[in-house]
N, C-alpha and C. Protein backbone atom coordinates (compact mmCIF):
# COMPACT_ATOMS: atom_id res chain seq x y z
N UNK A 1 227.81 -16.27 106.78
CA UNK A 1 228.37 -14.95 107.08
C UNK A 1 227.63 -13.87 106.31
N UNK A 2 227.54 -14.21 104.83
CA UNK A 2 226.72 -13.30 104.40
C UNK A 2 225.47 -13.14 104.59
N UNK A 3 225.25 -14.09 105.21
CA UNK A 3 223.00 -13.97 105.96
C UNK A 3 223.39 -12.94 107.33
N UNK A 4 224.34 -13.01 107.66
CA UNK A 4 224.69 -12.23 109.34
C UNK A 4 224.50 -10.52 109.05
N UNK A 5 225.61 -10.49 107.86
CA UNK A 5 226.07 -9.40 107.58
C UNK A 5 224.78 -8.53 106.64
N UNK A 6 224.16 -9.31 106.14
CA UNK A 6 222.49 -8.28 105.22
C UNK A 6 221.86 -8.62 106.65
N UNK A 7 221.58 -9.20 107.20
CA UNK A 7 220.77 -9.00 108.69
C UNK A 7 221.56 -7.33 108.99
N UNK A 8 222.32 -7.80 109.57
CA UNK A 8 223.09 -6.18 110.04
C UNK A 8 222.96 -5.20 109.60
N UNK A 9 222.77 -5.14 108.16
CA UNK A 9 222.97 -3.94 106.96
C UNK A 9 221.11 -3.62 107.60
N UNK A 10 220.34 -4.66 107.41
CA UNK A 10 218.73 -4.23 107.13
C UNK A 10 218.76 -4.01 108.50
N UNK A 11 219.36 -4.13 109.61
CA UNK A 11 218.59 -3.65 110.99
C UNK A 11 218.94 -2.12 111.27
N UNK A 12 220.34 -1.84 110.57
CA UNK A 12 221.29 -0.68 110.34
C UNK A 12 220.29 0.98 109.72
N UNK A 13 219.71 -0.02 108.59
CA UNK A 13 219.11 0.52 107.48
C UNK A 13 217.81 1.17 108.20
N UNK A 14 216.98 0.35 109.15
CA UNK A 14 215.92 0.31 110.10
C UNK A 14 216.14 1.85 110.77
N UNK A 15 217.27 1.68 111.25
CA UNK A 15 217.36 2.36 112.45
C UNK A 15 217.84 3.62 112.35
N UNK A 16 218.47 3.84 111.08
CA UNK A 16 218.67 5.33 110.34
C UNK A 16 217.16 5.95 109.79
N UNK A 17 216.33 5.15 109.45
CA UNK A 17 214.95 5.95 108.95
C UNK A 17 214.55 5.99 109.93
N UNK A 18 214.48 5.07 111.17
CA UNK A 18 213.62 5.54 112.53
C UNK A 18 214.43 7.00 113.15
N UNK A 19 215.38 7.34 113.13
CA UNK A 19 216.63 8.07 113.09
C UNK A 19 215.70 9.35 112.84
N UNK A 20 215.77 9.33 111.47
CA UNK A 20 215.34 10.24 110.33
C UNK A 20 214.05 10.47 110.70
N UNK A 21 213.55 9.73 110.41
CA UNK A 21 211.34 10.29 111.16
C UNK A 21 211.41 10.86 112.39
N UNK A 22 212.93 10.70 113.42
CA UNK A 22 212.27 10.74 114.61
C UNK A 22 212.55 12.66 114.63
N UNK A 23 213.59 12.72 113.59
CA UNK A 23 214.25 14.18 113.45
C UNK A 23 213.44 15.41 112.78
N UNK A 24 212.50 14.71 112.01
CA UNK A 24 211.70 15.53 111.41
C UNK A 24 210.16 16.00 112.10
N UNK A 25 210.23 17.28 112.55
CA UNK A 25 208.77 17.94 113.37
C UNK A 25 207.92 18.04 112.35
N UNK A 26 206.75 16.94 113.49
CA UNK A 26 205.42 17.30 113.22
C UNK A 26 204.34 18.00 112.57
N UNK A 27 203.87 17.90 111.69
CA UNK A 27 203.50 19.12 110.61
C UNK A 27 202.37 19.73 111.63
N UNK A 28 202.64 20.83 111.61
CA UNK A 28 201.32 21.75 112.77
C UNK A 28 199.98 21.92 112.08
N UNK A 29 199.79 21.33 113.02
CA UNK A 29 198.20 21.54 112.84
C UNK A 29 197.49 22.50 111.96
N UNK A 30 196.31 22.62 110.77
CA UNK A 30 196.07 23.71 110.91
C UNK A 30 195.14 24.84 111.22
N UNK A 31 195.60 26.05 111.48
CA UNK A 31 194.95 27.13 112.01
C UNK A 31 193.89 27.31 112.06
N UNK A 32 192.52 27.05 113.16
CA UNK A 32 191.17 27.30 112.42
C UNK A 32 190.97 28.62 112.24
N UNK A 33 189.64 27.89 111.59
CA UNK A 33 189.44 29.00 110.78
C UNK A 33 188.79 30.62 112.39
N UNK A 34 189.31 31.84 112.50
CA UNK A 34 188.55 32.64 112.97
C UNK A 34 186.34 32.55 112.96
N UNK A 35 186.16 32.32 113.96
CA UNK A 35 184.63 32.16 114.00
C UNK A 35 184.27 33.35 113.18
N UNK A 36 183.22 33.94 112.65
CA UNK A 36 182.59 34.81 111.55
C UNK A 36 181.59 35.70 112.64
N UNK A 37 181.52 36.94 112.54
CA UNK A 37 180.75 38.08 113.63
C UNK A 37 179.27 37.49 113.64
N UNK A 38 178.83 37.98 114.75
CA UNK A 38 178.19 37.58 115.10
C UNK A 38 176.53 38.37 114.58
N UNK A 39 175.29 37.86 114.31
CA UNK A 39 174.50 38.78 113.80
C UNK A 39 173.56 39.35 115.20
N UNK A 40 172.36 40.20 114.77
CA UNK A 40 171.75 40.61 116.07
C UNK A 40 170.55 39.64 116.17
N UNK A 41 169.65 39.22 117.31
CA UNK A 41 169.02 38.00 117.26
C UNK A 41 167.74 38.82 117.24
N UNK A 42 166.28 38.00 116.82
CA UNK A 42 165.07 38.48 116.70
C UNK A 42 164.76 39.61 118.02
N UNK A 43 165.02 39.42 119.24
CA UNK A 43 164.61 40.09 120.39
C UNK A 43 165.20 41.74 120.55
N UNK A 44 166.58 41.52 119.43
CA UNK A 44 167.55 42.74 119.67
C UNK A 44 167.27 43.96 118.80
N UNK A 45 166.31 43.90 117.63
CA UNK A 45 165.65 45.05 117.29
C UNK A 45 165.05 46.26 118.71
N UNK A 46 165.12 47.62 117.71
CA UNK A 46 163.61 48.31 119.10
C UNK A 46 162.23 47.50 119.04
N UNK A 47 161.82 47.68 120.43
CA UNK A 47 160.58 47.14 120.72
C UNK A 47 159.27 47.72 119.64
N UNK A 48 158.67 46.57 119.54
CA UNK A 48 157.86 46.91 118.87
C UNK A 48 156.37 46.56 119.10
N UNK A 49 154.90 46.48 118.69
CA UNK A 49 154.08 46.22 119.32
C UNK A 49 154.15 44.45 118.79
N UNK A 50 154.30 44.33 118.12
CA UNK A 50 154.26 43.03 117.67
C UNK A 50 155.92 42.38 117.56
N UNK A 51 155.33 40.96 118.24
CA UNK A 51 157.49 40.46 118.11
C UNK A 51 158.12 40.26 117.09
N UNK A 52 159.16 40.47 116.64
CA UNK A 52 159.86 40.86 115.87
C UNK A 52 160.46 39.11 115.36
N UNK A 53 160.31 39.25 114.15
CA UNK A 53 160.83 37.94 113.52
C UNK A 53 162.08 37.62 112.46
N UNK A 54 163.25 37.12 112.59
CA UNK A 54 164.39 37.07 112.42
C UNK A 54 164.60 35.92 111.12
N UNK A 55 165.11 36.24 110.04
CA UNK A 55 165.11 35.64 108.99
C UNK A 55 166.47 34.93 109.16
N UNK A 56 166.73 33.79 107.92
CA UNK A 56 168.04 33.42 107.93
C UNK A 56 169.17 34.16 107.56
N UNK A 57 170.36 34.19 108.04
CA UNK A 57 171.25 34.88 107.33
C UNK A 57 171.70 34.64 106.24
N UNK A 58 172.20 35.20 105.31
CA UNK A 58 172.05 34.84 103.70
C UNK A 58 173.73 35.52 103.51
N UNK A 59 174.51 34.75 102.67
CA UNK A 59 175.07 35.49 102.17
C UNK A 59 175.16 36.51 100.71
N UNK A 60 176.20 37.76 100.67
CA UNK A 60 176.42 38.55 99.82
C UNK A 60 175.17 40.01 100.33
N UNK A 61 175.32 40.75 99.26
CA UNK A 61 174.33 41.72 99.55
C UNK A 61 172.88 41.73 99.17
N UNK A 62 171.94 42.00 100.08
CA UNK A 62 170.62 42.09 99.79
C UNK A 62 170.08 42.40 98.60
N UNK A 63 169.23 41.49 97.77
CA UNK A 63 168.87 41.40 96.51
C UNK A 63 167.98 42.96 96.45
N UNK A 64 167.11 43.43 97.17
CA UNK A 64 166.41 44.85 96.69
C UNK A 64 166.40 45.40 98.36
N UNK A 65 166.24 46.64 98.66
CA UNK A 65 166.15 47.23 99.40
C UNK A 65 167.68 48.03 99.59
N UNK A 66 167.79 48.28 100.92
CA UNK A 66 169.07 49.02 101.35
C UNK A 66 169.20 49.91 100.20
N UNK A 67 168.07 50.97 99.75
CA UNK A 67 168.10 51.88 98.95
C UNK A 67 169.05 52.86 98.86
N UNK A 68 169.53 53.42 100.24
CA UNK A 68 170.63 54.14 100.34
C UNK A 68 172.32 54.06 100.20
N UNK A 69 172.15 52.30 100.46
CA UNK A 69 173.33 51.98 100.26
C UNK A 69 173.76 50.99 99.34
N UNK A 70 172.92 50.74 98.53
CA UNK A 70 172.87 49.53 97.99
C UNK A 70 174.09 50.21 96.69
N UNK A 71 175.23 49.33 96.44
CA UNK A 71 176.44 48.97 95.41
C UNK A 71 177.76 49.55 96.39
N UNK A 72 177.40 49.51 97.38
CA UNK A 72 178.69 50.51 98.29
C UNK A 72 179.29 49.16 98.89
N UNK A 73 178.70 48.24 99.43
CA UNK A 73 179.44 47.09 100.49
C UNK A 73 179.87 45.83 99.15
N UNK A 74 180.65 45.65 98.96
CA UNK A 74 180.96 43.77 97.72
C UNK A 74 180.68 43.21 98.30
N UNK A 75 179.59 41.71 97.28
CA UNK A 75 179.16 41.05 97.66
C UNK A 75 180.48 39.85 98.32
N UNK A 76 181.37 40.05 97.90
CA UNK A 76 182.46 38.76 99.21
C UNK A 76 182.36 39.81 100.22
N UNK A 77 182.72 38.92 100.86
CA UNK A 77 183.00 39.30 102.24
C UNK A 77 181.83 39.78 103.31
N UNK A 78 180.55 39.48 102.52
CA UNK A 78 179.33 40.38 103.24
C UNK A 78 177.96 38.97 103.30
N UNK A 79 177.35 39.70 104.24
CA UNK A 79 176.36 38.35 104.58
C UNK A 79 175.23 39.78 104.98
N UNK A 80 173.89 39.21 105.20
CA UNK A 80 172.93 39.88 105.74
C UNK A 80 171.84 39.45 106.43
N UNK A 81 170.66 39.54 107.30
CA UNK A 81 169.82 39.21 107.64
C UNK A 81 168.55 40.03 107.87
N UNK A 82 167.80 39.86 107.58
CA UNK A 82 165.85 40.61 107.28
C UNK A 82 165.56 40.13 108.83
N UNK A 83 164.54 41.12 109.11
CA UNK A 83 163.81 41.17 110.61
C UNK A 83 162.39 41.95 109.94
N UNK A 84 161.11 41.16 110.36
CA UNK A 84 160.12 41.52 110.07
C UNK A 84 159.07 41.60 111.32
N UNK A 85 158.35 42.51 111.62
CA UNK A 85 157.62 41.93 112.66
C UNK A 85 155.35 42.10 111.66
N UNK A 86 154.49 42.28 112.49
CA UNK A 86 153.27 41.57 111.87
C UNK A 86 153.07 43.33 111.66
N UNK A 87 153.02 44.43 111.69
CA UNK A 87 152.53 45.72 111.67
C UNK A 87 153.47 46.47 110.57
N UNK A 88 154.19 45.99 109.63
CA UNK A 88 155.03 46.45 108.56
C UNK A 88 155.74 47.29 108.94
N UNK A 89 156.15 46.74 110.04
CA UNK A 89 157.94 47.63 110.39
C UNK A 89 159.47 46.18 110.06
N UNK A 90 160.38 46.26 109.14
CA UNK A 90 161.42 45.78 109.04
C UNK A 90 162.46 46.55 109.51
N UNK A 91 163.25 45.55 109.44
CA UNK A 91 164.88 45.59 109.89
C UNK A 91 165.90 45.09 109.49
N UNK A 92 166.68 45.42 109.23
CA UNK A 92 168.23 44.70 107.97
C UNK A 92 169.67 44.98 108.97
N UNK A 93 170.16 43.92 109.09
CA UNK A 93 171.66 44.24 109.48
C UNK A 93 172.57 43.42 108.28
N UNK A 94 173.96 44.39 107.72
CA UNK A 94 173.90 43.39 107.20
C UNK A 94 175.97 43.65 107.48
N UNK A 95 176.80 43.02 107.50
CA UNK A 95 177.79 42.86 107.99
C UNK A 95 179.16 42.26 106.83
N UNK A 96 179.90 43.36 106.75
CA UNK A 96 180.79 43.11 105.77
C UNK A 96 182.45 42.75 106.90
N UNK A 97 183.14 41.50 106.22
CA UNK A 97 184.65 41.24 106.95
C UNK A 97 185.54 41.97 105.72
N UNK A 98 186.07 43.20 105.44
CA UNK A 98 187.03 43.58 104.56
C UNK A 98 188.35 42.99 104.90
N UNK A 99 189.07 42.70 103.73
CA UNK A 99 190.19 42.47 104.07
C UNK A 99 191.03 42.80 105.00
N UNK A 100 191.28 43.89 105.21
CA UNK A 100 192.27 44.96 105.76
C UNK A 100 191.60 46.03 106.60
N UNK A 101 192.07 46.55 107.96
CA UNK A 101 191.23 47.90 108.14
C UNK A 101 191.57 48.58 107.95
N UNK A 102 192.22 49.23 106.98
CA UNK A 102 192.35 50.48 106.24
C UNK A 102 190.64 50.13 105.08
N UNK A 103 190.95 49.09 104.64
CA UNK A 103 189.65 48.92 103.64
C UNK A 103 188.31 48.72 104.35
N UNK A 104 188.46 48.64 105.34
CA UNK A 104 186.82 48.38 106.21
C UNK A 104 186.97 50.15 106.78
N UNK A 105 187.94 50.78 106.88
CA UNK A 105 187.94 52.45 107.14
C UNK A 105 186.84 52.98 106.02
N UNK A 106 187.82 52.43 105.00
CA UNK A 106 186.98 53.29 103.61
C UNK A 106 185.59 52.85 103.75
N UNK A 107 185.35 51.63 103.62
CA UNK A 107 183.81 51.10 103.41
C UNK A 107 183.13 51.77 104.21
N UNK A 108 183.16 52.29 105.51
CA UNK A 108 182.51 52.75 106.31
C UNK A 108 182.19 54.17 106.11
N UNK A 109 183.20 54.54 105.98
CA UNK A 109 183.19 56.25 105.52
C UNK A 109 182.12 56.20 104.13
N UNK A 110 182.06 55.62 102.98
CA UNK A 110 181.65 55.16 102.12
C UNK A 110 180.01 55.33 102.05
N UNK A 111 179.70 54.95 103.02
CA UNK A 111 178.77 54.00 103.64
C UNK A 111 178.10 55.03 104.18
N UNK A 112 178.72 55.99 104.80
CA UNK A 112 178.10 56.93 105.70
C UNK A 112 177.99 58.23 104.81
N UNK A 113 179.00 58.28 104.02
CA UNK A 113 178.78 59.44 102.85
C UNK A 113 177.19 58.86 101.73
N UNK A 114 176.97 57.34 101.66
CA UNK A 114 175.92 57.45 101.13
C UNK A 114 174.57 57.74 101.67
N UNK A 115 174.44 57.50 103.26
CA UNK A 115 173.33 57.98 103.81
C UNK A 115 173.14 59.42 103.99
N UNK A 116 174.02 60.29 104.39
CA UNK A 116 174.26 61.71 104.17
C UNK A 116 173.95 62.54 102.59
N UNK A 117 174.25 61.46 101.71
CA UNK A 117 173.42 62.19 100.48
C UNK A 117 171.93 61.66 100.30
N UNK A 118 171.29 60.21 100.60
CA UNK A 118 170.54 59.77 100.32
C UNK A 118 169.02 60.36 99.99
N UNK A 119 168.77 60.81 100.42
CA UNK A 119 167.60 62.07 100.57
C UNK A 119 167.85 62.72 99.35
N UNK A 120 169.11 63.54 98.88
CA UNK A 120 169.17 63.96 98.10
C UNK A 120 169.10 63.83 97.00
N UNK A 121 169.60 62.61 96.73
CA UNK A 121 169.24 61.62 95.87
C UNK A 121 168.16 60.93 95.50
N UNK A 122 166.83 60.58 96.39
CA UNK A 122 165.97 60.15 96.04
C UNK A 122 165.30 61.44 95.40
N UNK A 123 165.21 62.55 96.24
CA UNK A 123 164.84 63.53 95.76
C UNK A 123 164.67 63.74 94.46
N UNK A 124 165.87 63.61 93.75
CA UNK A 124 166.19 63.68 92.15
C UNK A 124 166.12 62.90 91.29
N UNK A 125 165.67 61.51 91.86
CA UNK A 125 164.93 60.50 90.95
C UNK A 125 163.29 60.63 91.08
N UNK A 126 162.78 61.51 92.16
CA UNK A 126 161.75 61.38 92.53
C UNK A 126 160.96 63.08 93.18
N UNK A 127 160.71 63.90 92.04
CA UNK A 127 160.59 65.52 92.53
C UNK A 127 159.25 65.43 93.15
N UNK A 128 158.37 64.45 93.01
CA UNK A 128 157.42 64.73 93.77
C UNK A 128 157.29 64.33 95.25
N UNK A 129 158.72 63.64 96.27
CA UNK A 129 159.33 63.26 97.47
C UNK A 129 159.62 64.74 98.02
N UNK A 130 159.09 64.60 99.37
CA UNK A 130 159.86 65.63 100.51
C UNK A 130 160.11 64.86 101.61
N UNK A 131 161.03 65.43 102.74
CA UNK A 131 161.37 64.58 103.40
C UNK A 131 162.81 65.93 104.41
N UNK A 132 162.94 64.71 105.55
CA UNK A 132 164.04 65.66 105.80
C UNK A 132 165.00 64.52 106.16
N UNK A 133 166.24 64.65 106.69
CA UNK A 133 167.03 63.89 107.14
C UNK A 133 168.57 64.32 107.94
N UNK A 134 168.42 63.57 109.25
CA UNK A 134 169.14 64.24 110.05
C UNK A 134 170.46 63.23 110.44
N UNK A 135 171.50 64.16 110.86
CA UNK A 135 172.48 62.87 111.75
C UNK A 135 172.27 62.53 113.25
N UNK A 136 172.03 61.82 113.60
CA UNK A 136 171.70 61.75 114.74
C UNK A 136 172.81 60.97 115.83
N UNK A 137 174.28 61.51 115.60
CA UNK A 137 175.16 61.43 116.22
C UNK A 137 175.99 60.21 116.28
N UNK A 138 177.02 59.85 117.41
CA UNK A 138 177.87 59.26 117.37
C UNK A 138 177.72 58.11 118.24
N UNK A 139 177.68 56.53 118.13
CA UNK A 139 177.73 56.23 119.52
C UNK A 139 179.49 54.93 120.07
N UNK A 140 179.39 55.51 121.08
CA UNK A 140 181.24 55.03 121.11
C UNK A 140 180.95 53.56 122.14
N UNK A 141 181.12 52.80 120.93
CA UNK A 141 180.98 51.46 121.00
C UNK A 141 182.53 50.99 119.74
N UNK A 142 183.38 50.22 119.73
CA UNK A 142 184.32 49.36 118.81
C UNK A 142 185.00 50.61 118.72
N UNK A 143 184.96 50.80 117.31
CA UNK A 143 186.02 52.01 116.54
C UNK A 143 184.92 52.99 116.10
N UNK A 144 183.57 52.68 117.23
CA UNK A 144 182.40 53.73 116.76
C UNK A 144 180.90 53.31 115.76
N UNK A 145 180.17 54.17 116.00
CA UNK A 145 178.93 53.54 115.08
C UNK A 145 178.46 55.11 115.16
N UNK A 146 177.33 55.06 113.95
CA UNK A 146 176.53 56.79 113.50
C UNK A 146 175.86 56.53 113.24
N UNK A 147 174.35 57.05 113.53
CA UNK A 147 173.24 56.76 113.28
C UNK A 147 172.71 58.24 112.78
N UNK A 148 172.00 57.95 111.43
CA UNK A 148 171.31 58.52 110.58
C UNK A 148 169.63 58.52 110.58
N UNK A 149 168.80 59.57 110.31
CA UNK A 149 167.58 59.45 110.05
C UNK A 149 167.03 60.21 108.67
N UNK A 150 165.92 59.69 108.21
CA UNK A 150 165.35 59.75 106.31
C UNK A 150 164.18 59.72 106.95
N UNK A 151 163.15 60.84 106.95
CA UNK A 151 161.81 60.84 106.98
C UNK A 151 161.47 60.85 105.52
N UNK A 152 160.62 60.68 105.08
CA UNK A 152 159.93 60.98 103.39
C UNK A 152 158.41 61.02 103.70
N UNK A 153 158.24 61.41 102.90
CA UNK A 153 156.29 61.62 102.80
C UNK A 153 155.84 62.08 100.68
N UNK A 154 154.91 61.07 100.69
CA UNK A 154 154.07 61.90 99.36
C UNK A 154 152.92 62.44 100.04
N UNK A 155 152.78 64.53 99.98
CA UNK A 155 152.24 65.27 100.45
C UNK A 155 151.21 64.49 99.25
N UNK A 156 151.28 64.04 98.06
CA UNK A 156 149.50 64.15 96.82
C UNK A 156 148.70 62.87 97.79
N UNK A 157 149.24 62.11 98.37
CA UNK A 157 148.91 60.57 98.56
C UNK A 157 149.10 60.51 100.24
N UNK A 158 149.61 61.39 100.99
CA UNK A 158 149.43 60.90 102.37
C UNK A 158 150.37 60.27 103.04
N UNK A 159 150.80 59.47 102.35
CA UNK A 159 151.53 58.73 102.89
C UNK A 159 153.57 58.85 103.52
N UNK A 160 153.53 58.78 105.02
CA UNK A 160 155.00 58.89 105.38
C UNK A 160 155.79 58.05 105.69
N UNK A 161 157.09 57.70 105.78
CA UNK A 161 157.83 57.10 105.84
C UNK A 161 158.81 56.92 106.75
N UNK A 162 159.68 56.39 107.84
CA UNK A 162 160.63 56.65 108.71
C UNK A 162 161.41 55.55 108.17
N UNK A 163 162.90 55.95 108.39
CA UNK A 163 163.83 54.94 108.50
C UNK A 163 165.07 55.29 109.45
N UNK A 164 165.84 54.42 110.29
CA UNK A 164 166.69 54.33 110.89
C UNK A 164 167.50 54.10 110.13
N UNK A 165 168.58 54.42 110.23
CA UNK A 165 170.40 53.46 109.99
C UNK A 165 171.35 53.69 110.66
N UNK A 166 172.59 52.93 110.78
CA UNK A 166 173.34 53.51 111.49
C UNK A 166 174.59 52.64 110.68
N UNK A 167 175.92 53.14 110.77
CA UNK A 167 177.10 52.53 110.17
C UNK A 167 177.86 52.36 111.23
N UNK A 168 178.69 51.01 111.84
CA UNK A 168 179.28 51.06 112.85
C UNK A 168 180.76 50.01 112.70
N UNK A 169 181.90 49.98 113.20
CA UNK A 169 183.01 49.41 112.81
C UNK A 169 183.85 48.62 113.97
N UNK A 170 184.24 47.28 113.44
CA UNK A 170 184.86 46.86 114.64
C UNK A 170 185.73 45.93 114.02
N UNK A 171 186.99 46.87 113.27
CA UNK A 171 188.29 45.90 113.20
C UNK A 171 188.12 46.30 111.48
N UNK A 172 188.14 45.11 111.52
CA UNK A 172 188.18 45.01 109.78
C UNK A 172 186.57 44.80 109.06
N UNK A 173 185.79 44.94 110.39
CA UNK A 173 184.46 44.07 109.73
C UNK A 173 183.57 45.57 110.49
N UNK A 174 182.67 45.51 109.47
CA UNK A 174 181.41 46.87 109.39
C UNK A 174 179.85 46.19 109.34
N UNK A 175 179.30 46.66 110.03
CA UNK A 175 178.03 46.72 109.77
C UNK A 175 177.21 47.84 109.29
N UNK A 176 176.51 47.51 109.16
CA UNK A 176 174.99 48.83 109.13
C UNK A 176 173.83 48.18 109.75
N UNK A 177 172.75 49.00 109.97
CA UNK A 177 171.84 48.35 110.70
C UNK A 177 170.53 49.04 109.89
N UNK A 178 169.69 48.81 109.69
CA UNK A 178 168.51 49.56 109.39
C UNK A 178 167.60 49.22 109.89
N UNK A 179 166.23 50.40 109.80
CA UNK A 179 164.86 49.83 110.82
C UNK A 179 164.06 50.95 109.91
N UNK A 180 162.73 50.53 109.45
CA UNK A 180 161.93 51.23 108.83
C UNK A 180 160.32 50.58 109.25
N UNK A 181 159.44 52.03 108.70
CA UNK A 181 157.86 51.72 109.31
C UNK A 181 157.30 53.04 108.52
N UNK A 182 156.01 52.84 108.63
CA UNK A 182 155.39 54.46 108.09
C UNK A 182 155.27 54.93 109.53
N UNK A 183 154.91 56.13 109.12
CA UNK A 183 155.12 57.24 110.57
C UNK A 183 155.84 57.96 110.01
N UNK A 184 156.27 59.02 110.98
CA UNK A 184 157.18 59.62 110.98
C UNK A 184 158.20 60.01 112.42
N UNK A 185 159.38 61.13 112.03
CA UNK A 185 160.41 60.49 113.21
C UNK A 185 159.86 61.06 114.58
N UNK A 186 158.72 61.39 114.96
CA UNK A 186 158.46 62.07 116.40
C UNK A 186 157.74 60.30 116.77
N UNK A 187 157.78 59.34 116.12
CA UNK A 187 156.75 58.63 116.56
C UNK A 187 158.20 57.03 116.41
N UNK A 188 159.57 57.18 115.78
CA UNK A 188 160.26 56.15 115.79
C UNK A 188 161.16 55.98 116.83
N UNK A 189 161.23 54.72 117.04
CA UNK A 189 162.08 54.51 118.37
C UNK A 189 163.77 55.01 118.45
N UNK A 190 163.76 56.33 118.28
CA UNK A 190 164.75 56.79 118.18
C UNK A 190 166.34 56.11 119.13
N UNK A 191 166.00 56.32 120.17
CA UNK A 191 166.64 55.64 121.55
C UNK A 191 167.09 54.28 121.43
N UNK A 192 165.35 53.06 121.20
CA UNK A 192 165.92 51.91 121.23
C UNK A 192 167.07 51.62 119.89
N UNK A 193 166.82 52.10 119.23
CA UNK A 193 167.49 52.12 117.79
C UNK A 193 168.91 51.93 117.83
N UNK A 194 169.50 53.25 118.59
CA UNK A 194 170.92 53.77 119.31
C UNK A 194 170.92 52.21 119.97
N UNK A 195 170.44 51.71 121.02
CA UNK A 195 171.21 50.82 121.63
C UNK A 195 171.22 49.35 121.21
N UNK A 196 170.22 48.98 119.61
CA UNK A 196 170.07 47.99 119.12
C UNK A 196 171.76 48.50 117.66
N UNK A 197 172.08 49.57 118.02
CA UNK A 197 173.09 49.45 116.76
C UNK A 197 174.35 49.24 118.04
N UNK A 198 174.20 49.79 118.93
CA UNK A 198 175.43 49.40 120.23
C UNK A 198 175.47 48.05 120.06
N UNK A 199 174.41 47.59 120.95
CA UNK A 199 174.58 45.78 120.95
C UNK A 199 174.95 44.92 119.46
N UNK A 200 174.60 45.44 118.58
CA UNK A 200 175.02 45.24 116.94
C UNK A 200 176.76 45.06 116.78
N UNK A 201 177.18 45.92 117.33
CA UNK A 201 178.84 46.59 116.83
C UNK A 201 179.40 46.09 118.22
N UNK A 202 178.76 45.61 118.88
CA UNK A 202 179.61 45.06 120.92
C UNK A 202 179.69 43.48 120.62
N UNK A 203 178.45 43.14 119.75
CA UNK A 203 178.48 41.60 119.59
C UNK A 203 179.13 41.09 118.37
N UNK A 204 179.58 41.87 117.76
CA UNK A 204 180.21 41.29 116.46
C UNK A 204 181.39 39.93 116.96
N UNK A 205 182.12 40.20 117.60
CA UNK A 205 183.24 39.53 118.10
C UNK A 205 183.23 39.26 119.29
């Protein structure tokens, strides 16, 4: 009787934990991770005479260059990539995810207040620099993008300078774009520039 009755108890016992597991939901899965924006590919620079060559993407901020903006974007949250082609014209995009978009608002504004002084600034580390620098408007792509121009020249030495940029926003995540060469701006691809910072700020996401 008592072998019947612990049989009973342990099949009893069985069937309350199968009971119990069967009551308790599934732990959910978890969430992947959001894919990371997207960068611009070697072909998506302006045309140039020579093809344009696309470095790896690296994270944090670019070790030297991005003169104008360089300590404005934190290195979390930011990645970048170099574009070189054979006639010493480069190209930099480099792409920050801020937390929040109120904080990718600021960065941008940020960002665009440093190219708007930049000139002025080199100026004053550098009195023997002239140069001019213009805004060169708005283009309505995401939550928007602005493209900036920085001519420079040393009148003792000859030598001039062009650079593109543009600051553009889509969500919580910002880019900038840059494009530089000697010349000057009657001779830079003003146009392709505009639609290599469009496709920049359309392909992020």
């Amino acid at each position: 009787m008592r072998t019947v009755r612990t049989a009973l108890l342990t099949l009893m016992a069985a069937g309350l934990t199968a009971t119990a597991l069967a009551q308790v939901p599934a732990a959910a899965a978890p969430a992947a991770a959001p894919a990371p924006p997207k960068f611009l590919r070697a072909g998506q620079p302006p045309a140039s005479h020579t093809p344009w060559t696309a470095g790896p993407v690296r994270q944090g901020v670019p070790d030297e260059g991005s003169v104008c903006t360089a300590g404005i974007a934190p290195a979390a949250g930011t990645r970048h990539r170099d574009f070189r082609t054979e006639l010493d014209t480069n190209a930099r995009q480099t792409i920050t995810v801020a937390a929040t978009t109120a904080q990718a608002k600021k960065l941008a504004a940020d960002l665009r207040g440093a190219l708007e002084t930049c000139l002025d600034r080199l100026k004053e580390q550098d009195p023997a620099l002239e140069g001019e620098a213009f805004y060169q408007g708005r283009i309505n792509v995401e939550e928007g993008a602005h493209v900036y121009s920085i001519d420079t020249s040393y009148p003792e030495v000859g030598s001039t300078d062009i650079g593109l940029y543009s600051v553009g926003r889509d969500g919580r995540t910002v880019t900038v774009v840059e494009w530089g060469q000697l010349g000057e701006l009657d001779g830079a691809p003003l146009e392709g520039f505009k639609k290599t910072t469009r496709t920049a700020v359309a392909k992020l996401y």
